[in-house]
C-alpha atoms as a PDB file:
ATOM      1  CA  UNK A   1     -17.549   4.584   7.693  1.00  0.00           C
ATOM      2  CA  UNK A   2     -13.977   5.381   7.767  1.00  0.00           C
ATOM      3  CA  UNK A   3     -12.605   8.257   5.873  1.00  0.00           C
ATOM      4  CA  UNK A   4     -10.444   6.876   2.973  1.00  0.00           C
ATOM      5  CA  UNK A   5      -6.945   7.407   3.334  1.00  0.00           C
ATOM      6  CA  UNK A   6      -5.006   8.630  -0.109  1.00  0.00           C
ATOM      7  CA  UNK A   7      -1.610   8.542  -0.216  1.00  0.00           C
ATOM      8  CA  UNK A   8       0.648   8.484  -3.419  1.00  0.00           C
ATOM      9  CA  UNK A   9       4.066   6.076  -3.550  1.00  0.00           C
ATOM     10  CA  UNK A  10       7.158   7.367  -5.160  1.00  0.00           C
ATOM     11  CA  UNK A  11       9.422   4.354  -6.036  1.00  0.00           C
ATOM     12  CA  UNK A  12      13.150   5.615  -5.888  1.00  0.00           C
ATOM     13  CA  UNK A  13      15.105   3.912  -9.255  1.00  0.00           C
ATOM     14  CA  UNK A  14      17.038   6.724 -10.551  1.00  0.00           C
ATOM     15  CA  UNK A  15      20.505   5.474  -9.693  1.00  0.00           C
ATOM     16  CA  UNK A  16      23.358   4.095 -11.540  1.00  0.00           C
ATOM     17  CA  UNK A  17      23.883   0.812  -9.531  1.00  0.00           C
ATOM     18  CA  UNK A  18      28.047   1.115  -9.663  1.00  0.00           C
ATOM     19  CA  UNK A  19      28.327  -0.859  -7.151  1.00  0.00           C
ATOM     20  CA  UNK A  20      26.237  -3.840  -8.863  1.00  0.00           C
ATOM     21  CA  UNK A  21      27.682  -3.366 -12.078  1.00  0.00           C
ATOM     22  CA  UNK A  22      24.474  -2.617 -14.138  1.00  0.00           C
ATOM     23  CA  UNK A  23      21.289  -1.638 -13.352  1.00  0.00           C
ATOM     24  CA  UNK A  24      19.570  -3.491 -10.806  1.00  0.00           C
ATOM     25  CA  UNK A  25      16.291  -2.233 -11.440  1.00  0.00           C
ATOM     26  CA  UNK A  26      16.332  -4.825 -14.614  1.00  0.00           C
ATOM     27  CA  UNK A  27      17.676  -7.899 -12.256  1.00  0.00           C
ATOM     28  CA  UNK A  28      15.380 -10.602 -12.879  1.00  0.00           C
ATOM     29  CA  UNK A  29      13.503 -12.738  -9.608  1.00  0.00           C
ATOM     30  CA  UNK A  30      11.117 -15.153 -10.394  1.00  0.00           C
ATOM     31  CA  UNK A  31      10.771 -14.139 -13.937  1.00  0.00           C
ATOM     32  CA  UNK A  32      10.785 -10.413 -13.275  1.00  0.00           C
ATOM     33  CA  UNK A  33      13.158  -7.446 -12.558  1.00  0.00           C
ATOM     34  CA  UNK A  34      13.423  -6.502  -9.123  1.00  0.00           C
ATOM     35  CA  UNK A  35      11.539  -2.741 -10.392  1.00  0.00           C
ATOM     36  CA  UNK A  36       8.596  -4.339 -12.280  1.00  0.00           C
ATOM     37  CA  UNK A  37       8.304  -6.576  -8.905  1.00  0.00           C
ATOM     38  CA  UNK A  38       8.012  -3.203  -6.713  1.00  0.00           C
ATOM     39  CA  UNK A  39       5.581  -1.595  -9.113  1.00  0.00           C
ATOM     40  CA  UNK A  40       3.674  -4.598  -9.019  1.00  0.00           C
ATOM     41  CA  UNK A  41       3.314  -4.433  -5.410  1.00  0.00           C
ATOM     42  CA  UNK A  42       2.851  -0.952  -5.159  1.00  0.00           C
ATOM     43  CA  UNK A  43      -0.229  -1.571  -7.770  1.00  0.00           C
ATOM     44  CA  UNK A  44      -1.897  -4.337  -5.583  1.00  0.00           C
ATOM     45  CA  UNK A  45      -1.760  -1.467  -2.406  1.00  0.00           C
ATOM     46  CA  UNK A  46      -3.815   1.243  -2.293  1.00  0.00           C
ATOM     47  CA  UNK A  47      -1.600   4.038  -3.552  1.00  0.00           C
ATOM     48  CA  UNK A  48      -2.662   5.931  -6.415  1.00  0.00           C
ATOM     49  CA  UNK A  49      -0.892   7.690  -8.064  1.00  0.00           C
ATOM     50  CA  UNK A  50       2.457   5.418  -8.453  1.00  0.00           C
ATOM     51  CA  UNK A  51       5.045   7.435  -9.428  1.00  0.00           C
ATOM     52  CA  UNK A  52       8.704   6.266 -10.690  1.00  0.00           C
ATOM     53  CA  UNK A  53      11.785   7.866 -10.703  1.00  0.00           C
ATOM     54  CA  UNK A  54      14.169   7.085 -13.134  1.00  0.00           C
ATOM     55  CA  UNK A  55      17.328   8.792 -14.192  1.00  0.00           C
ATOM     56  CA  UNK A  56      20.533   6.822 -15.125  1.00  0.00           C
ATOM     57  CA  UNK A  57      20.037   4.867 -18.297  1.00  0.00           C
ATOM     58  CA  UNK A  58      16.526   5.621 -18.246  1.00  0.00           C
ATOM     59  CA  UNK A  59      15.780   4.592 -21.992  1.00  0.00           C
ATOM     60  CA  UNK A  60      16.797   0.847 -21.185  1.00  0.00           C
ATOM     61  CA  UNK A  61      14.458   0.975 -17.996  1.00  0.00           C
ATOM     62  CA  UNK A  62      11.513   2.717 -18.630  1.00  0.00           C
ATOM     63  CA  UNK A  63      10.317  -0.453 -21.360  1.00  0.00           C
ATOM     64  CA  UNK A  64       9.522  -2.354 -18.178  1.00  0.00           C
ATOM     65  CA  UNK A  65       6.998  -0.272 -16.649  1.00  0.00           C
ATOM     66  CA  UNK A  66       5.846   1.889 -20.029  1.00  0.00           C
ATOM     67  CA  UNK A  67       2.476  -0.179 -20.477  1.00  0.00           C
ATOM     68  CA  UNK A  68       1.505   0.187 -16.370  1.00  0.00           C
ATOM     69  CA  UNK A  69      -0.995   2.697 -14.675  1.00  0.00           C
ATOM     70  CA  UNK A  70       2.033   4.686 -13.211  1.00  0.00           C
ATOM     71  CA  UNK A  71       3.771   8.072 -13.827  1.00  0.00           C
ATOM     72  CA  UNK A  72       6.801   7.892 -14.995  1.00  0.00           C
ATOM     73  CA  UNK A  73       9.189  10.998 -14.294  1.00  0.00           C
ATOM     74  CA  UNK A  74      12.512  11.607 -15.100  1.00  0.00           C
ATOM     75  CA  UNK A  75      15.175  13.103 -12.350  1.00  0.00           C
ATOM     76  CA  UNK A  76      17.919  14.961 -14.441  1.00  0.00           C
ATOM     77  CA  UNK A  77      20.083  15.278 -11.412  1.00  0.00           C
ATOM     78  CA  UNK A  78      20.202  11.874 -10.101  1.00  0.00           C
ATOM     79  CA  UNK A  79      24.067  12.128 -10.035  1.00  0.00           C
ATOM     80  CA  UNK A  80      23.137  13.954  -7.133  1.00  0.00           C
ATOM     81  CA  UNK A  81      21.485  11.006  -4.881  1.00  0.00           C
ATOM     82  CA  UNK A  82      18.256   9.932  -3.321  1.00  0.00           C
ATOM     83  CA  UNK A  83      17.498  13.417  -2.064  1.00  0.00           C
ATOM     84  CA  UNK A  84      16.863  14.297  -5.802  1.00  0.00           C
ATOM     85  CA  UNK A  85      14.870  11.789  -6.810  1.00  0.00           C
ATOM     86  CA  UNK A  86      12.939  12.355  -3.063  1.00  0.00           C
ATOM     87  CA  UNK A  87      12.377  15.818  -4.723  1.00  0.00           C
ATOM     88  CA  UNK A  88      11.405  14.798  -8.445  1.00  0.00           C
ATOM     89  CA  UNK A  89       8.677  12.283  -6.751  1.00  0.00           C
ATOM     90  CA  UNK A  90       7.246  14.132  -4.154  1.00  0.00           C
ATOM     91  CA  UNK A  91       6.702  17.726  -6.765  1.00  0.00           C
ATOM     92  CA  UNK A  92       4.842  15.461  -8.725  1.00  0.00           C
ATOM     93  CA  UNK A  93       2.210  13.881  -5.807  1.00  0.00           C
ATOM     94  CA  UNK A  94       1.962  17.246  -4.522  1.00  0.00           C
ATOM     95  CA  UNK A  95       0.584  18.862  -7.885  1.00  0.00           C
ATOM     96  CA  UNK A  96      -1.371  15.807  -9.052  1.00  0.00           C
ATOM     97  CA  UNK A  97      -3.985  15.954  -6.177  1.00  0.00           C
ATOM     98  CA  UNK A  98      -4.644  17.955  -2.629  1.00  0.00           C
ATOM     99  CA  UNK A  99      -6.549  15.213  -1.433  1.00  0.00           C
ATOM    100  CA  UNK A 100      -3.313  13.438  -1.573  1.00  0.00           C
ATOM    101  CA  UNK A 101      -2.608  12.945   1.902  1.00  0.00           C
ATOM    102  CA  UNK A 102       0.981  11.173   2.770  1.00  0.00           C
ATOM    103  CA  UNK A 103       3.893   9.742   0.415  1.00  0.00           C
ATOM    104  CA  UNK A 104       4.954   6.530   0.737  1.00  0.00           C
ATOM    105  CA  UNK A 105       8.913   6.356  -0.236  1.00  0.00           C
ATOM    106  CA  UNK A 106       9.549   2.889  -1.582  1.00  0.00           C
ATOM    107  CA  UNK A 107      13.461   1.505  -3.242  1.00  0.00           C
ATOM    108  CA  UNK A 108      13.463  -0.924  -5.970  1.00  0.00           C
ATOM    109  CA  UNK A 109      15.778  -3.248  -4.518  1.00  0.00           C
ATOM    110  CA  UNK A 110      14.102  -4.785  -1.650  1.00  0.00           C
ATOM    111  CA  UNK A 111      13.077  -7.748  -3.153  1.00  0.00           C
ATOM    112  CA  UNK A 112      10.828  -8.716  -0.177  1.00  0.00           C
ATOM    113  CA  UNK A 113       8.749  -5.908  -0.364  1.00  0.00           C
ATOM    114  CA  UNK A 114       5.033  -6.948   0.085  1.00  0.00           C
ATOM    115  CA  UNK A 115       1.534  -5.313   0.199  1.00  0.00           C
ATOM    116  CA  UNK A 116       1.306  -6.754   3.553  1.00  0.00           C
ATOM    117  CA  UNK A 117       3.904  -4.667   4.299  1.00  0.00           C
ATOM    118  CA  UNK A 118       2.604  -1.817   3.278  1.00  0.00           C
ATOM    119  CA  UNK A 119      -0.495  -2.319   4.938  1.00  0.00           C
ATOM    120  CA  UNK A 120       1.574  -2.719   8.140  1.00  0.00           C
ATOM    121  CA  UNK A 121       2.863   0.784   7.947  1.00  0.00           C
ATOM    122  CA  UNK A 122      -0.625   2.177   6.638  1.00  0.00           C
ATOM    123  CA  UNK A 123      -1.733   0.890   9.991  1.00  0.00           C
ATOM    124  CA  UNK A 124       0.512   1.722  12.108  1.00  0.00           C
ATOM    125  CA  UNK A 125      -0.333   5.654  10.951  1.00  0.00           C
ATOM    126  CA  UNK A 126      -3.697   5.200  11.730  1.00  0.00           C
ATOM    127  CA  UNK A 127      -3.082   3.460  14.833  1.00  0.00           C
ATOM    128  CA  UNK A 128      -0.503   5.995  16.576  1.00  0.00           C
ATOM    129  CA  UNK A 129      -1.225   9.001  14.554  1.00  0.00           C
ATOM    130  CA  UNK A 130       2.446   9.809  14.003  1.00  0.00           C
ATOM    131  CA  UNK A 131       2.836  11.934  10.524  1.00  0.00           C
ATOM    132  CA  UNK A 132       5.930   9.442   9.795  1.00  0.00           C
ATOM    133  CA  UNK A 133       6.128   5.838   9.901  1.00  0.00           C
ATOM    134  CA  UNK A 134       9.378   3.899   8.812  1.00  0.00           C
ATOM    135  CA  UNK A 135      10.039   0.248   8.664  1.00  0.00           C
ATOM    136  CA  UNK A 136      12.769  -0.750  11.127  1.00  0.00           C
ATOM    137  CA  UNK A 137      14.619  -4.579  10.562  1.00  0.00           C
ATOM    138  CA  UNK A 138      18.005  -6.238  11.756  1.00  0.00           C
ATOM    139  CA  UNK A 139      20.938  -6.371   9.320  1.00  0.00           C
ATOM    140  CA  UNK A 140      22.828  -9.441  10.956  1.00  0.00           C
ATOM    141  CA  UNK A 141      24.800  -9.783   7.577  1.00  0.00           C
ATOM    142  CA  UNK A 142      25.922  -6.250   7.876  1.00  0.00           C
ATOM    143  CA  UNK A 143      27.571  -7.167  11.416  1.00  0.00           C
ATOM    144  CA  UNK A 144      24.880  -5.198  13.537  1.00  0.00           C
ATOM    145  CA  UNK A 145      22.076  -5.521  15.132  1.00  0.00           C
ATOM    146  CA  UNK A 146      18.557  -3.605  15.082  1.00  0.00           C
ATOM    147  CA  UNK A 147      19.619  -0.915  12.469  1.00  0.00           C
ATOM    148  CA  UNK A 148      17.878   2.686  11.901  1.00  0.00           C
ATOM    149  CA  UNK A 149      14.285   3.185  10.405  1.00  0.00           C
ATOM    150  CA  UNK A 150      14.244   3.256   6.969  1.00  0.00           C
ATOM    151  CA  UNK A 151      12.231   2.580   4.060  1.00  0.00           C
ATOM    152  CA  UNK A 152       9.926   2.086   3.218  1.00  0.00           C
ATOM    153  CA  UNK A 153       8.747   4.925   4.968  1.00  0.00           C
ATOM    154  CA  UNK A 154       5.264   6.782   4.727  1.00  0.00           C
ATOM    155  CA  UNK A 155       5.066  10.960   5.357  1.00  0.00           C
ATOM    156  CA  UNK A 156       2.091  12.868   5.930  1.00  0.00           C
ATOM    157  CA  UNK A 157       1.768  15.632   3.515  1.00  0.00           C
ATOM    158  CA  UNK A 158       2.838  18.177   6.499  1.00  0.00           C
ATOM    159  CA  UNK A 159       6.379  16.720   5.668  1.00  0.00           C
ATOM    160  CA  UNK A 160       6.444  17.317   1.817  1.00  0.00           C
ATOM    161  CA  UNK A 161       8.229  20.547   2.372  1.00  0.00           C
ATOM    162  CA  UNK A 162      10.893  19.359   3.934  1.00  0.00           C
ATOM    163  CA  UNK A 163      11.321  16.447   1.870  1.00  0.00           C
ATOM    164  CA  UNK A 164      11.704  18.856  -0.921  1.00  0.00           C
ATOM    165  CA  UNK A 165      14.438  20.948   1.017  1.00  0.00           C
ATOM    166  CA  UNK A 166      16.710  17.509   0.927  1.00  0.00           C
ATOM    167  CA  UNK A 167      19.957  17.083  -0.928  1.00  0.00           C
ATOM    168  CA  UNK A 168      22.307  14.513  -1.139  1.00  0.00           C
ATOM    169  CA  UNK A 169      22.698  11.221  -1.129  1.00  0.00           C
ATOM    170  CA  UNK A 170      21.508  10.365   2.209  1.00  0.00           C
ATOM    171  CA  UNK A 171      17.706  10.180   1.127  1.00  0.00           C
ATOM    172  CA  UNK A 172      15.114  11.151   3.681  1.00  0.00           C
ATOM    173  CA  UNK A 173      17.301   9.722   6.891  1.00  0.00           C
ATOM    174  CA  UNK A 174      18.086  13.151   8.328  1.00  0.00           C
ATOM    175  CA  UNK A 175      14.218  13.902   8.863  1.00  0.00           C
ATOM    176  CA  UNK A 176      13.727  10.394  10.398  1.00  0.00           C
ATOM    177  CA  UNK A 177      16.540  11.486  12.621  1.00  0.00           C
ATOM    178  CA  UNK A 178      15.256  15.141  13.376  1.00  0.00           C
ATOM    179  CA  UNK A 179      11.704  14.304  13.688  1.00  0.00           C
ATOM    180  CA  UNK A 180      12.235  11.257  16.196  1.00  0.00           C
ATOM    181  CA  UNK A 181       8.949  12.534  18.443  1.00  0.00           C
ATOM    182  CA  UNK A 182       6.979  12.039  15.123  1.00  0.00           C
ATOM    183  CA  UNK A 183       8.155   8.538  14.320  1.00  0.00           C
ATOM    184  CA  UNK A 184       6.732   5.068  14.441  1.00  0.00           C
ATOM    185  CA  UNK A 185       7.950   2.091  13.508  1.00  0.00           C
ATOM    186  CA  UNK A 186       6.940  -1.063  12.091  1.00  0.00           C
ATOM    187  CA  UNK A 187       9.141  -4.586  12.513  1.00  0.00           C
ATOM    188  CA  UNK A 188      10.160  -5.560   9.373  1.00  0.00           C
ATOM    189  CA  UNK A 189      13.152  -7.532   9.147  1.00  0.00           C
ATOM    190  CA  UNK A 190      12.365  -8.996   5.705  1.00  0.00           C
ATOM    191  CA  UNK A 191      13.363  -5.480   4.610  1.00  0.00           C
ATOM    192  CA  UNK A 192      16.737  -5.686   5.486  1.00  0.00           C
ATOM    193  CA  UNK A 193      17.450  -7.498   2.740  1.00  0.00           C
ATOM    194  CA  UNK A 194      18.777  -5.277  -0.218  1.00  0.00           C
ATOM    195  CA  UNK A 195      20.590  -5.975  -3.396  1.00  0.00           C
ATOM    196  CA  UNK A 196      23.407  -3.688  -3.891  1.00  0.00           C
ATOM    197  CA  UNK A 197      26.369  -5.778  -5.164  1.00  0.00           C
ATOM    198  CA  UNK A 198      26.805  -8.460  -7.114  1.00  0.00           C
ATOM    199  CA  UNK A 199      27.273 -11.301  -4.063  1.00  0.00           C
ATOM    200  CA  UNK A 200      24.073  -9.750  -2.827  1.00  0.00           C
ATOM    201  CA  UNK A 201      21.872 -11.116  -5.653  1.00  0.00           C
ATOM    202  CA  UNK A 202      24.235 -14.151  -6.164  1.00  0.00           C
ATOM    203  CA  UNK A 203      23.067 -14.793  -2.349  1.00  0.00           C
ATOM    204  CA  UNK A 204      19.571 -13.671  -2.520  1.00  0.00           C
ATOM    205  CA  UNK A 205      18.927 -16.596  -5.491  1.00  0.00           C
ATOM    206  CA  UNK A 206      20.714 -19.021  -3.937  1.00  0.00           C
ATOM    207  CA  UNK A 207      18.177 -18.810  -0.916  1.00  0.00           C
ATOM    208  CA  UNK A 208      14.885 -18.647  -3.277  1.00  0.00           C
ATOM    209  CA  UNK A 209      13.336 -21.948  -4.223  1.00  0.00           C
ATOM    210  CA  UNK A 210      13.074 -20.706  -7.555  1.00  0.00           C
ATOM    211  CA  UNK A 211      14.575 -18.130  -9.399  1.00  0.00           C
ATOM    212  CA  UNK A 212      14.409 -17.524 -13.291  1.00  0.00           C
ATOM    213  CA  UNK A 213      17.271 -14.970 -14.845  1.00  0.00           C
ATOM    214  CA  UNK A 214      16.249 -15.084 -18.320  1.00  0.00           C
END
């Protein structure tokens, strides 16, 4: 029998959405905001724990995932970026359990995120026994073609040091960049789709068969 794998996901919703205008974590698809759709997902993987990061206006957020089997932690210096919140996630899987063996580094607006995907990248770890595994998709509306790895991405717990050391707002990109020899990748072009601005979710609804706001 195959040794169970534990990993712990760290979903990344401490931001203050300026460029969307208010907080997209609370965007509603389908009947749901775009961060109770993550955590969903997240819940019908195998990660345990689920923790969320929440910072900016985090008393009007935290209602929608208060009554879920996750940890909810706040980042006090989200001002600062995804490195921060990178930091305030992974501190907390590293202290809740050593059999804890990678972090999986999810955003809340990637609406197409699916455990399937997950699963893909869970694979893909076993499969080529790289300690990092990112998803890697096309972003034809942003004018180029196959784009960098990003997230999700998984990291073996050898890598939670250095994902504490980040800062900034550039997230976990500079160790997918250093640590190129340690990297796999997983197609996932449904990924590329993110909601940042306003036209972005205008565009993502118009597309969906059916979309609820209220």
């Amino acid at each position: 029998m195959a040794k169970p794998f534990h990993f712990g996901a760290v979903v990344l919703a401490a931001g203050a959405s300026t460029r969307m205008g208010e907080p997209k974590q609370l965007l509603r698809l389908d009947g749901r905001t775009l961060l109770r759709r993550t955590v969903d997902t997240l819940l019908a993987s195998p990660a345990w724990p689920v923790v969320i990061v929440l910072g900016a206006q985090m008393a009007s957020i935290r209602p929608e995932v208060a009554r879920l089997p996750v940890l909810i932690v706040e980042n006090r210096e989200w001002v600062e970026g995804l490195a921060s919140s990178i930091r305030t996630g992974v501190s907390v899987l590293e202290t809740f359990s050593l059999s804890i063996e990678a972090a999986l580094l999810v955003l809340c607006d990637q609406p197409n995120l699916s455990p399937d995907a997950i699963t893909r990248l869970i694979e893909t770890h076993h499969r080529t026994g790289k300690s990092i595994v990112a998803a890697g998709y096309a972003c034809p509306e942003r004018g180029r073609g196959a784009g960098p790895p990003g997230p999700p991405a998984l990291f073996a717990r050898s890598h939670f040091h250095e994902l504490m050391e980040l800062r900034g707002a550039g997230g976990a990109r500079p160790l997918l960049a250093r640590h190129a020899e340690l990297l796999a990748t997983v197609d996932l072009p449904e990924l590329a789709t993110d909601l940042d601005t306003p036209a972005d979710y205008r565009t993502f609804l118009a597309n969906q068969p059916s979309t609820d706001r209220s």
